[in-house]
Protein backbone atom coordinates (compact mmCIF):
# COMPACT_ATOMS: atom_id res chain seq x y z
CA UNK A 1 9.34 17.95 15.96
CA UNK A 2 9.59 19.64 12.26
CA UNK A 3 9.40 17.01 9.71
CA UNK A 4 11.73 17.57 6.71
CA UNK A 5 9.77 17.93 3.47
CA UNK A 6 9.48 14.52 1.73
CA UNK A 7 11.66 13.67 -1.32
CA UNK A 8 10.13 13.09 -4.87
CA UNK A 9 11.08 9.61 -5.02
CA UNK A 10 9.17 9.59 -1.74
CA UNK A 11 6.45 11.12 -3.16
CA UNK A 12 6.36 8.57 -6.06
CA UNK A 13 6.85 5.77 -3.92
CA UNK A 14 3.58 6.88 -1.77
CA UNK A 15 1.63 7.15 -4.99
CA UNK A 16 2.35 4.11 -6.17
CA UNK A 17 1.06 2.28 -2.90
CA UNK A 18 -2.00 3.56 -2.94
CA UNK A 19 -2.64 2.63 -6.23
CA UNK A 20 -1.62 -0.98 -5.42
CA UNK A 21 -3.62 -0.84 -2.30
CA UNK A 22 -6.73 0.46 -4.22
CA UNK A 23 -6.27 -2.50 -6.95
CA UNK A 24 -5.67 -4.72 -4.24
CA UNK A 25 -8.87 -3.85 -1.93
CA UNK A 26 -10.83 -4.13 -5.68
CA UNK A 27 -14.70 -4.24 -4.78
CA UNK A 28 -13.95 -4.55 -1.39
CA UNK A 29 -15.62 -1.28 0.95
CA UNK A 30 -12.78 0.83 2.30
CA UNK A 31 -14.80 1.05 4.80
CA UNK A 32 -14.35 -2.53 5.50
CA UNK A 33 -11.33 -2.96 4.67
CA UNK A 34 -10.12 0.07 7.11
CA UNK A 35 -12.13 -1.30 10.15
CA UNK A 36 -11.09 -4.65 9.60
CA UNK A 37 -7.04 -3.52 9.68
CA UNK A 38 -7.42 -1.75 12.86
CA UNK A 39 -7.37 1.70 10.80
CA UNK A 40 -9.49 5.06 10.22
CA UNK A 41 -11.34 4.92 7.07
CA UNK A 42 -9.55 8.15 6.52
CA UNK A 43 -6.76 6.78 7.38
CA UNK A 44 -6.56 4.30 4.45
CA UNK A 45 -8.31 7.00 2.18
CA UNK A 46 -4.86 9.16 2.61
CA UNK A 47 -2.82 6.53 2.11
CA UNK A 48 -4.66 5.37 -1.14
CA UNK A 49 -4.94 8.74 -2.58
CA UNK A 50 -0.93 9.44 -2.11
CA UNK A 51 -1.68 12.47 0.39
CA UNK A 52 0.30 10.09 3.67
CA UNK A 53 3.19 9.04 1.19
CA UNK A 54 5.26 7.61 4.26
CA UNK A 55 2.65 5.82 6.23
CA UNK A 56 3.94 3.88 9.40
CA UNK A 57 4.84 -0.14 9.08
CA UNK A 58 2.32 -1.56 11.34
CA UNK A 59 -0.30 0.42 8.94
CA UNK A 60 0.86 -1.33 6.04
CA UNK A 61 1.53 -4.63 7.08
CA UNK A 62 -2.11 -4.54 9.03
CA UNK A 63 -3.68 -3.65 5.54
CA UNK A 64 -1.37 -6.02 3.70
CA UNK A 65 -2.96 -8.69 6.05
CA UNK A 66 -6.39 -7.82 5.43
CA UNK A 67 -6.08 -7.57 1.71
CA UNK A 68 -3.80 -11.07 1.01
CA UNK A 69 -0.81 -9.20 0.19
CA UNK A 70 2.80 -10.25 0.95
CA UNK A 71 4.63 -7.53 2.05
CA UNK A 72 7.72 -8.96 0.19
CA UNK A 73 5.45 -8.11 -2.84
CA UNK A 74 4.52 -4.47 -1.53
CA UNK A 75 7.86 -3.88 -1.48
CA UNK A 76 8.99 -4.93 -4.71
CA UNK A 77 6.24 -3.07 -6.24
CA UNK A 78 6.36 0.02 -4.48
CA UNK A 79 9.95 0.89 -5.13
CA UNK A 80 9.72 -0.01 -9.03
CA UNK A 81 9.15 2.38 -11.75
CA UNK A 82 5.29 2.05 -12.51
CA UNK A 83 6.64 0.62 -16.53
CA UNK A 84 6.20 -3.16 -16.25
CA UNK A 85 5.64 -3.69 -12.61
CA UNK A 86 4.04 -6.92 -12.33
CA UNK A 87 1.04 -7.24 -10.06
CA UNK A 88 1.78 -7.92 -6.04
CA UNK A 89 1.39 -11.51 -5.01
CA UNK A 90 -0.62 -12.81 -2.21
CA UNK A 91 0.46 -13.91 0.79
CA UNK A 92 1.75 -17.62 0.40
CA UNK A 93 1.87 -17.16 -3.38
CA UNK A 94 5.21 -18.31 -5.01
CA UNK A 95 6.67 -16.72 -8.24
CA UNK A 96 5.97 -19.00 -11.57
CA UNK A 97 9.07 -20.35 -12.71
């Protein structure tokens, strides 16, 4: 199967999820936080570091689960322009009003 190059918003969009996973995970180990979603250390290390821009669902929403983050939130973030993106929510957390 060839896989068609990926798009820059794509691109952007991969970047910007790793960053929010790599705020999210904080002090945490990726080490840690990798075993404990049922993924390679590398695994997560590409995916922080923008080199898998289009990782699969189950990935994310298994590292979403280990880190507290609603994937509502992951979404919203991810396809935002990095100006004024406000930080992902937590899983259960509501929007102030």
């Amino acid at each position: 199967m060839v896989r068609l190059p990926l798009s820059p918003a794509e691109l952007e969009r991969g970047a910007r999820l790793g960053a929010l996973l790599r705020r999210a995970r904080g002090g945490r180990s990726m080490l840690d936080t990798a075993l404990d979603a049922g993924v390679s250390p590398e695994t997560l290390r590409k995916i922080e570091s923008g080199r898998v821009a289009t990782p699969a669902f189950s990935t994310i929403a298994a590292i979403a689960a280990v880190l507290g983050l609603s994937l509502d939130a992951v979404w919203a973030e991810i396809n935002q322009p990095d100006h004024g993106v406000a930080p992902a929510r937590r899983a259960g957390e509501r929007l102030a009003s």
